[in-house]
N, C-alpha and C. Protein backbone atom coordinates (compact mmCIF):
# COMPACT_ATOMS: atom_id res chain seq x y z
N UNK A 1 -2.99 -9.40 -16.43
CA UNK A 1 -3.19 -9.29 -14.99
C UNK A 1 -2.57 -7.99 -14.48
N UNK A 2 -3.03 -7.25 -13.56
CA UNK A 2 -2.90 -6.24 -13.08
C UNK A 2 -1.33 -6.54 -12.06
N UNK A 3 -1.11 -7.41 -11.75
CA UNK A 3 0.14 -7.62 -10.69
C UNK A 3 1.31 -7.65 -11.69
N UNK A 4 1.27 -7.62 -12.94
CA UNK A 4 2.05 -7.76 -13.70
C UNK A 4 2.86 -6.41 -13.87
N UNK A 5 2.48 -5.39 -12.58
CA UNK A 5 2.96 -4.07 -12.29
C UNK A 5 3.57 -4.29 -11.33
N UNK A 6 3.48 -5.09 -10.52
CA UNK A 6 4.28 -5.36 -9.43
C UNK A 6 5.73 -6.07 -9.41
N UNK A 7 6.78 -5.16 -9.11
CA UNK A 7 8.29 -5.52 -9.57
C UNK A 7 8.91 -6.67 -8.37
N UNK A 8 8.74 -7.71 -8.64
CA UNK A 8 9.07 -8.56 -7.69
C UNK A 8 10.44 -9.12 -8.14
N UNK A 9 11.28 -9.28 -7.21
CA UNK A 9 12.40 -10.21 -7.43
C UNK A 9 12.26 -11.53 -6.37
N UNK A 10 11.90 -13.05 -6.77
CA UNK A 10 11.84 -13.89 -5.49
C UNK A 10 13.49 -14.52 -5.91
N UNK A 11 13.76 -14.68 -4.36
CA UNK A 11 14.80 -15.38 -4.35
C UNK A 11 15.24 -16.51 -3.10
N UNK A 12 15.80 -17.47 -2.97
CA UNK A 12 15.84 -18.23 -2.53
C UNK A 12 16.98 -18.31 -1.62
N UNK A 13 16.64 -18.20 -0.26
CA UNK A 13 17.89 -18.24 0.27
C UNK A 13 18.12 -19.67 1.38
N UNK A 14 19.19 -19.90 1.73
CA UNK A 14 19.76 -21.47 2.95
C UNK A 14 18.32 -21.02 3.63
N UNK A 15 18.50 -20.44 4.19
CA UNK A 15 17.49 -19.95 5.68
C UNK A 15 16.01 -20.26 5.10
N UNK A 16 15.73 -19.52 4.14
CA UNK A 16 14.21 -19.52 3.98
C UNK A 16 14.14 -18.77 2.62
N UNK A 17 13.01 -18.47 2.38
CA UNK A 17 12.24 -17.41 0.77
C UNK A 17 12.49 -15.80 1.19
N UNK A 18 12.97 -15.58 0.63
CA UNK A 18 12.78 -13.82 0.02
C UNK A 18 12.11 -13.06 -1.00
N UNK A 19 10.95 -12.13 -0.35
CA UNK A 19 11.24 -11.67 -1.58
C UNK A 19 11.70 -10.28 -1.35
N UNK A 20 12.12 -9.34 -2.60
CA UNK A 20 12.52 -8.07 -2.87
C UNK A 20 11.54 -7.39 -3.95
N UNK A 21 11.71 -6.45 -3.34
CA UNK A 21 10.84 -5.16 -4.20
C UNK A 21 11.38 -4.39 -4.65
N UNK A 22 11.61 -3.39 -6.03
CA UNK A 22 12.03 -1.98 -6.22
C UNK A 22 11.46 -1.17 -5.11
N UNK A 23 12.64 -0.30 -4.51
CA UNK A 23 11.85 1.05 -4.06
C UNK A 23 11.01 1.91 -4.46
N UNK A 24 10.93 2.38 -5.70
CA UNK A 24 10.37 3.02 -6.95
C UNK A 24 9.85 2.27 -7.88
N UNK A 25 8.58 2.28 -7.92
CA UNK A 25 7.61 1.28 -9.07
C UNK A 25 7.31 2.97 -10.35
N UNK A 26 7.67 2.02 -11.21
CA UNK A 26 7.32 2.56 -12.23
C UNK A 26 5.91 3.10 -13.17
N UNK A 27 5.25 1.67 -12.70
CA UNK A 27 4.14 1.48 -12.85
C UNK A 27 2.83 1.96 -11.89
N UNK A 28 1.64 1.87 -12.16
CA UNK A 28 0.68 1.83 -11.31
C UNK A 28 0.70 0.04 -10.30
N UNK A 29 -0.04 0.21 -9.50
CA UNK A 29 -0.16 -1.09 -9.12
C UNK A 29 -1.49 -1.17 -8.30
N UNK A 30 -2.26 -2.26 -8.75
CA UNK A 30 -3.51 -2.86 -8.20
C UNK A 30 -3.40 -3.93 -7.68
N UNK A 31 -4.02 -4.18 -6.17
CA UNK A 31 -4.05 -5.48 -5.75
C UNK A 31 -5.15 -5.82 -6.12
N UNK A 32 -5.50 -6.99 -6.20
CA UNK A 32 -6.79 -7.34 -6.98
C UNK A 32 -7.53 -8.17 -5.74
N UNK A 33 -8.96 -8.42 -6.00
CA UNK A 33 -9.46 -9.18 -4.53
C UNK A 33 -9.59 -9.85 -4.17
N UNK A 34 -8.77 -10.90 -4.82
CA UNK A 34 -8.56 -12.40 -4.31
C UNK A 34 -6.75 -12.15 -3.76
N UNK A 35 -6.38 -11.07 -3.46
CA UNK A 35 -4.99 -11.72 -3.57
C UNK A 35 -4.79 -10.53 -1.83
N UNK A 36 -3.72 -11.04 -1.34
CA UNK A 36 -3.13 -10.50 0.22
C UNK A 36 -1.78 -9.80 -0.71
N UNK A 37 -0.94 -8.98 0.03
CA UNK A 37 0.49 -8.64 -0.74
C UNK A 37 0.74 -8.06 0.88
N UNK A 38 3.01 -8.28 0.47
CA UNK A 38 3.06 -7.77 1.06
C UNK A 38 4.21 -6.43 0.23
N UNK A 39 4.70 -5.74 1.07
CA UNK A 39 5.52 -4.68 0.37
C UNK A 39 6.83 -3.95 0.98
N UNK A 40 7.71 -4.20 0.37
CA UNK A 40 9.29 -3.31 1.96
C UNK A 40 9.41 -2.32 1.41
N UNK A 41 9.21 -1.40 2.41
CA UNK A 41 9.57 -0.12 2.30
C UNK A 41 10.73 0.20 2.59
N UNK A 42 11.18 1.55 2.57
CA UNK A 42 10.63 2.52 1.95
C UNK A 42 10.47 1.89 0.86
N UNK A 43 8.94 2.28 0.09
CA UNK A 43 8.62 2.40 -1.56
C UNK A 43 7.72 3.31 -2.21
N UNK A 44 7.70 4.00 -3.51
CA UNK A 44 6.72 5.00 -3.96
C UNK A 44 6.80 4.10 -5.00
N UNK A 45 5.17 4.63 -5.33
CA UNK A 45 4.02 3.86 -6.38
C UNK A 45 3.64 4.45 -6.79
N UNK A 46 3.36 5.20 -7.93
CA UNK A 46 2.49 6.75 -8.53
C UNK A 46 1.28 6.42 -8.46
N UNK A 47 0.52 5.16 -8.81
CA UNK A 47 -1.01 5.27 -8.19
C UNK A 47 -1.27 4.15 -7.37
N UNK A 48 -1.96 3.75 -6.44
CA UNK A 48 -2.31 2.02 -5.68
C UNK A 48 -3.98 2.20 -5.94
N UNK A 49 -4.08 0.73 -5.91
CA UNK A 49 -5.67 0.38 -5.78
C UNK A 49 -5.42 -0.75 -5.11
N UNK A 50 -5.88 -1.42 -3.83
CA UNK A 50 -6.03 -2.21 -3.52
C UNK A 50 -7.82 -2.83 -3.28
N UNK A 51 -7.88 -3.51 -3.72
CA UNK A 51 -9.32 -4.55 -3.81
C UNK A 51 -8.82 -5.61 -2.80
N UNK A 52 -8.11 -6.31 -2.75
CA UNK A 52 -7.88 -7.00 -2.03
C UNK A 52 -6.99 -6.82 -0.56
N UNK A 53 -5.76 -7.22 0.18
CA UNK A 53 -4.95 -6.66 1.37
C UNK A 53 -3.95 -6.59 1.02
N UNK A 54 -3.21 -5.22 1.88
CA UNK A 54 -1.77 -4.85 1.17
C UNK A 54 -1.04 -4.72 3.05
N UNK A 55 0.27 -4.90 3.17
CA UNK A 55 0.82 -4.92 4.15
C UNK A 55 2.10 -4.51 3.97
N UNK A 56 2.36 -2.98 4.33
CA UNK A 56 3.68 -2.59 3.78
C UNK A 56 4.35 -2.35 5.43
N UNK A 57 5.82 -2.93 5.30
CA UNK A 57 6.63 -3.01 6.06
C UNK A 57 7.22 -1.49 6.19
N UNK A 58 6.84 -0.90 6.68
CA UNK A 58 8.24 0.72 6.16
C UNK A 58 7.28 1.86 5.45
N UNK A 59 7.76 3.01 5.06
CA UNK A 59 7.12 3.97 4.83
C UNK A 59 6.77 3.72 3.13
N UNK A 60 5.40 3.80 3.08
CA UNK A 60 4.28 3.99 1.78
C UNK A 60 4.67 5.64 1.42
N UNK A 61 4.72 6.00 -0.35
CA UNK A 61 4.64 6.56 -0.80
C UNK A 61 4.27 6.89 -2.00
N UNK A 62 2.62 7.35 -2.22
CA UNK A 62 1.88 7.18 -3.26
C UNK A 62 2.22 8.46 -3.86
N UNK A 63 2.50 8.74 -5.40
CA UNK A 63 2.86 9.83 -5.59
C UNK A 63 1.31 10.63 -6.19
N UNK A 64 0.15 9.53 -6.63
CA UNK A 64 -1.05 10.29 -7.01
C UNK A 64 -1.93 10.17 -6.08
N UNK A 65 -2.95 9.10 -6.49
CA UNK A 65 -4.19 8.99 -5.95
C UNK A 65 -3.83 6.89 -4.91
N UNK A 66 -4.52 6.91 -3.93
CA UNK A 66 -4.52 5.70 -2.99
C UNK A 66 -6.08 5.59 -3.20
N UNK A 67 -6.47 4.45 -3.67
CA UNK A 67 -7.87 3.94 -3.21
C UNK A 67 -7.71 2.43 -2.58
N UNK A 68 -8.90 2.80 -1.75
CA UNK A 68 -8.71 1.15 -1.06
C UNK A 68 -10.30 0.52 -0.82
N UNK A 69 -10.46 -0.32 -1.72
CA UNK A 69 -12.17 -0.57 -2.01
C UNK A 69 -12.56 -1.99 -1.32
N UNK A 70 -13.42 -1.96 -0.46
CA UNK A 70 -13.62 -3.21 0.43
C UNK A 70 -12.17 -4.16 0.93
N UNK A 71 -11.39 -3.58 1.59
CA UNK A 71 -10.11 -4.40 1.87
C UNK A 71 -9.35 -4.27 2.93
N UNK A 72 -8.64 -4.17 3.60
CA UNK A 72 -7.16 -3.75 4.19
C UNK A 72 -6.25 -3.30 3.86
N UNK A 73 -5.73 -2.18 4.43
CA UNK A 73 -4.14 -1.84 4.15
C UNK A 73 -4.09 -1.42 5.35
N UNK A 74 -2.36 -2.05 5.73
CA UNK A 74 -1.85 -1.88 7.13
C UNK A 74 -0.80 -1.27 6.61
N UNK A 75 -0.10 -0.11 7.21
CA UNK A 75 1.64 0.68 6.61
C UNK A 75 2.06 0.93 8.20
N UNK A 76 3.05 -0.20 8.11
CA UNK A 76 4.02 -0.22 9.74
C UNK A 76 4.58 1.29 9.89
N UNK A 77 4.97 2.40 8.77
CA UNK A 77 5.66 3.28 9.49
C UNK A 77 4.46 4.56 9.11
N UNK A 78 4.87 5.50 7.94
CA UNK A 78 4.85 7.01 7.50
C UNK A 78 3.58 6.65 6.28
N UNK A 79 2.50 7.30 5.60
CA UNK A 79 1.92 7.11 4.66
C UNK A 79 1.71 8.80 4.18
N UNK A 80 2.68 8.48 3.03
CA UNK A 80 2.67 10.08 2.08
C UNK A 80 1.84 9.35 1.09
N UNK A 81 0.46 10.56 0.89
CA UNK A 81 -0.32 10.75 -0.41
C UNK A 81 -0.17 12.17 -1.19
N UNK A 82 0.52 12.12 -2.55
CA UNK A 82 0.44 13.06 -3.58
C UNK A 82 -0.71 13.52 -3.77
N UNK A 83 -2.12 12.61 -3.88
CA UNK A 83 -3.01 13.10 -4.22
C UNK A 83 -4.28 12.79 -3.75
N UNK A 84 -5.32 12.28 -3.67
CA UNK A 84 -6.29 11.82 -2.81
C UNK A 84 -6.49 10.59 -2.37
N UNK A 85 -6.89 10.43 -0.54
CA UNK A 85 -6.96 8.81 -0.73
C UNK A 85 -8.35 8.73 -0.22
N UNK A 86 -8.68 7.53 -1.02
CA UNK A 86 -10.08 6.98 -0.03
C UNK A 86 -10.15 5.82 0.00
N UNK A 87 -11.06 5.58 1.18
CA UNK A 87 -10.68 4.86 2.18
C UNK A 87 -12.69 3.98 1.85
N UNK A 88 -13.07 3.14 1.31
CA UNK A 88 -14.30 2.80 1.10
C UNK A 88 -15.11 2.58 2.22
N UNK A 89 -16.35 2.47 2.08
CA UNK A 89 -16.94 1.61 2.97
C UNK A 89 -16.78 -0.12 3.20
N UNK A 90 -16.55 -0.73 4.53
CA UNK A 90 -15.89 -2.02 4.57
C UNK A 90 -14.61 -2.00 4.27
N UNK A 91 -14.07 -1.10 3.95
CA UNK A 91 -12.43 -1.22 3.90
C UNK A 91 -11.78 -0.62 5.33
N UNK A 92 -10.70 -0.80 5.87
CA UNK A 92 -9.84 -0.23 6.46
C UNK A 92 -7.92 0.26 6.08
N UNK A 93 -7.83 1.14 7.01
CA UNK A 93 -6.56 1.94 6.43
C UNK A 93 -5.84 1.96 7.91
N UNK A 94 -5.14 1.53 8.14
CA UNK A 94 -4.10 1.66 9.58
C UNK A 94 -2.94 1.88 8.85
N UNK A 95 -2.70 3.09 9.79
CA UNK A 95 -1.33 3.53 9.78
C UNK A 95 -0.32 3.57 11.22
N UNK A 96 0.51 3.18 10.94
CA UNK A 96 1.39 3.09 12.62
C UNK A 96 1.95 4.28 12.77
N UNK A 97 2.20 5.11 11.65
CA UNK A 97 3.04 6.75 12.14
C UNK A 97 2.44 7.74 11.55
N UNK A 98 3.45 8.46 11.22
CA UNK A 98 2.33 9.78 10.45
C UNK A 98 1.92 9.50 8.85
N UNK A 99 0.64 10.17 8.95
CA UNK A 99 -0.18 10.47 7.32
C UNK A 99 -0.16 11.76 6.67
N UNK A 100 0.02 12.06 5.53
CA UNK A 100 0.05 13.58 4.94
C UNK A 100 -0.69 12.92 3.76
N UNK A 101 -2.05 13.50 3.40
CA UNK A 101 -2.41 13.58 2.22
C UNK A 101 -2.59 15.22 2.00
N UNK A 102 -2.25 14.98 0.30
CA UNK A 102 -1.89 16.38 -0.01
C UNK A 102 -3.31 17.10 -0.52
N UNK A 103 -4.43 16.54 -1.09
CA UNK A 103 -5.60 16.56 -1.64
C UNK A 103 -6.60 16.03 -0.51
N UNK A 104 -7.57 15.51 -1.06
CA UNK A 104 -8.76 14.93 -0.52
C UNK A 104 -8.89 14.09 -0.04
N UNK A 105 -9.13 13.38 1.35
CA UNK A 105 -9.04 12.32 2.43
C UNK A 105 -10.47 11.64 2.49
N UNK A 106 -11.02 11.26 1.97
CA UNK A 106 -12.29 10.60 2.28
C UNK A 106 -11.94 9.48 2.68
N UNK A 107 -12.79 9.17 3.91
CA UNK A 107 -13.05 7.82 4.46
C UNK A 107 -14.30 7.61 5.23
N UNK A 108 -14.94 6.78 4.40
CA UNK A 108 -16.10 6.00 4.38
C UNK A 108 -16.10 4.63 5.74
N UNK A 109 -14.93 3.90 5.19
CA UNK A 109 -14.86 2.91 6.31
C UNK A 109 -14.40 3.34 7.37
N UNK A 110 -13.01 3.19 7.67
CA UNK A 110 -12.29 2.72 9.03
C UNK A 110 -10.94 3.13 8.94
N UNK A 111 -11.10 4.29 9.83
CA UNK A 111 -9.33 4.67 9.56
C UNK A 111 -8.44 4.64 11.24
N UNK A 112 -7.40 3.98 11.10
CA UNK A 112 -6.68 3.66 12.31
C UNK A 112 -5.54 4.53 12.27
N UNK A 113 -4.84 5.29 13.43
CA UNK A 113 -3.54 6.15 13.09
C UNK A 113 -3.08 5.87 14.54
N UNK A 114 -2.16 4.68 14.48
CA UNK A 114 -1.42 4.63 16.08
C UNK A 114 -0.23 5.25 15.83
N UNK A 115 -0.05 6.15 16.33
CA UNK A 115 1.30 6.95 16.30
C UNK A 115 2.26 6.77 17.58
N UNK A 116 1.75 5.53 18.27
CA UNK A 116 2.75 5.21 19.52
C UNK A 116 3.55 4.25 19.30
């Protein structure tokens, strides 16, 4: 399974569930399209694919390529791309602050940038 890139720590606390993430993934990581995720930032990922929805709390930092193929991705703060992102048709990309891609920006679907 492809999530088997995804560095999760769950833990259990009085109050309620946690989970924790590495800041720095080692790995690539794919959401696949049956599945929602969420993600705390700050975090860098050297490549993402999301197929399915990704919801990062805090600033995204892809160090290669971002694709996002029929899905969602919402990033509450900053979205740094190393290298190209695209954005499919039927997919969307919202960002709440600033975007820097360093390469090639294609977007096909739906791109949101509230910077207020």
């Amino acid at each position: 399974s492809n999530m088997s890139n995804l560095h999760l720590i769950n833990s259990h606390h009085s109050d309620g569930f946690v989970s924790l993430n590495e800041n720095v993934f080692e790995h690539n990581l794919t959401i696949n399209a049956s599945m929602s995720a969420i993600l705390a930032g700050p975090v860098t990922i050297p490549t993402l694919t999301v197929h399915g929805n990704l919801n990062v709390l805090g600033d995204l930092t892809v160090t290669n390529d971002l694709t996002i193929n029929g899905s969602k991705v919402i990033v509450s703060e900053n979205l740094e791309v190393g290298g190209s992102c695209t954005v499919s048709s039927s997919s969307t990309l919202k960002v709440v602050g600033s975007i820097n891609v360093a390469s090639t920006f294609n977007v096909a679907g739906t791109f949101i940038n509230n910077t207020d």
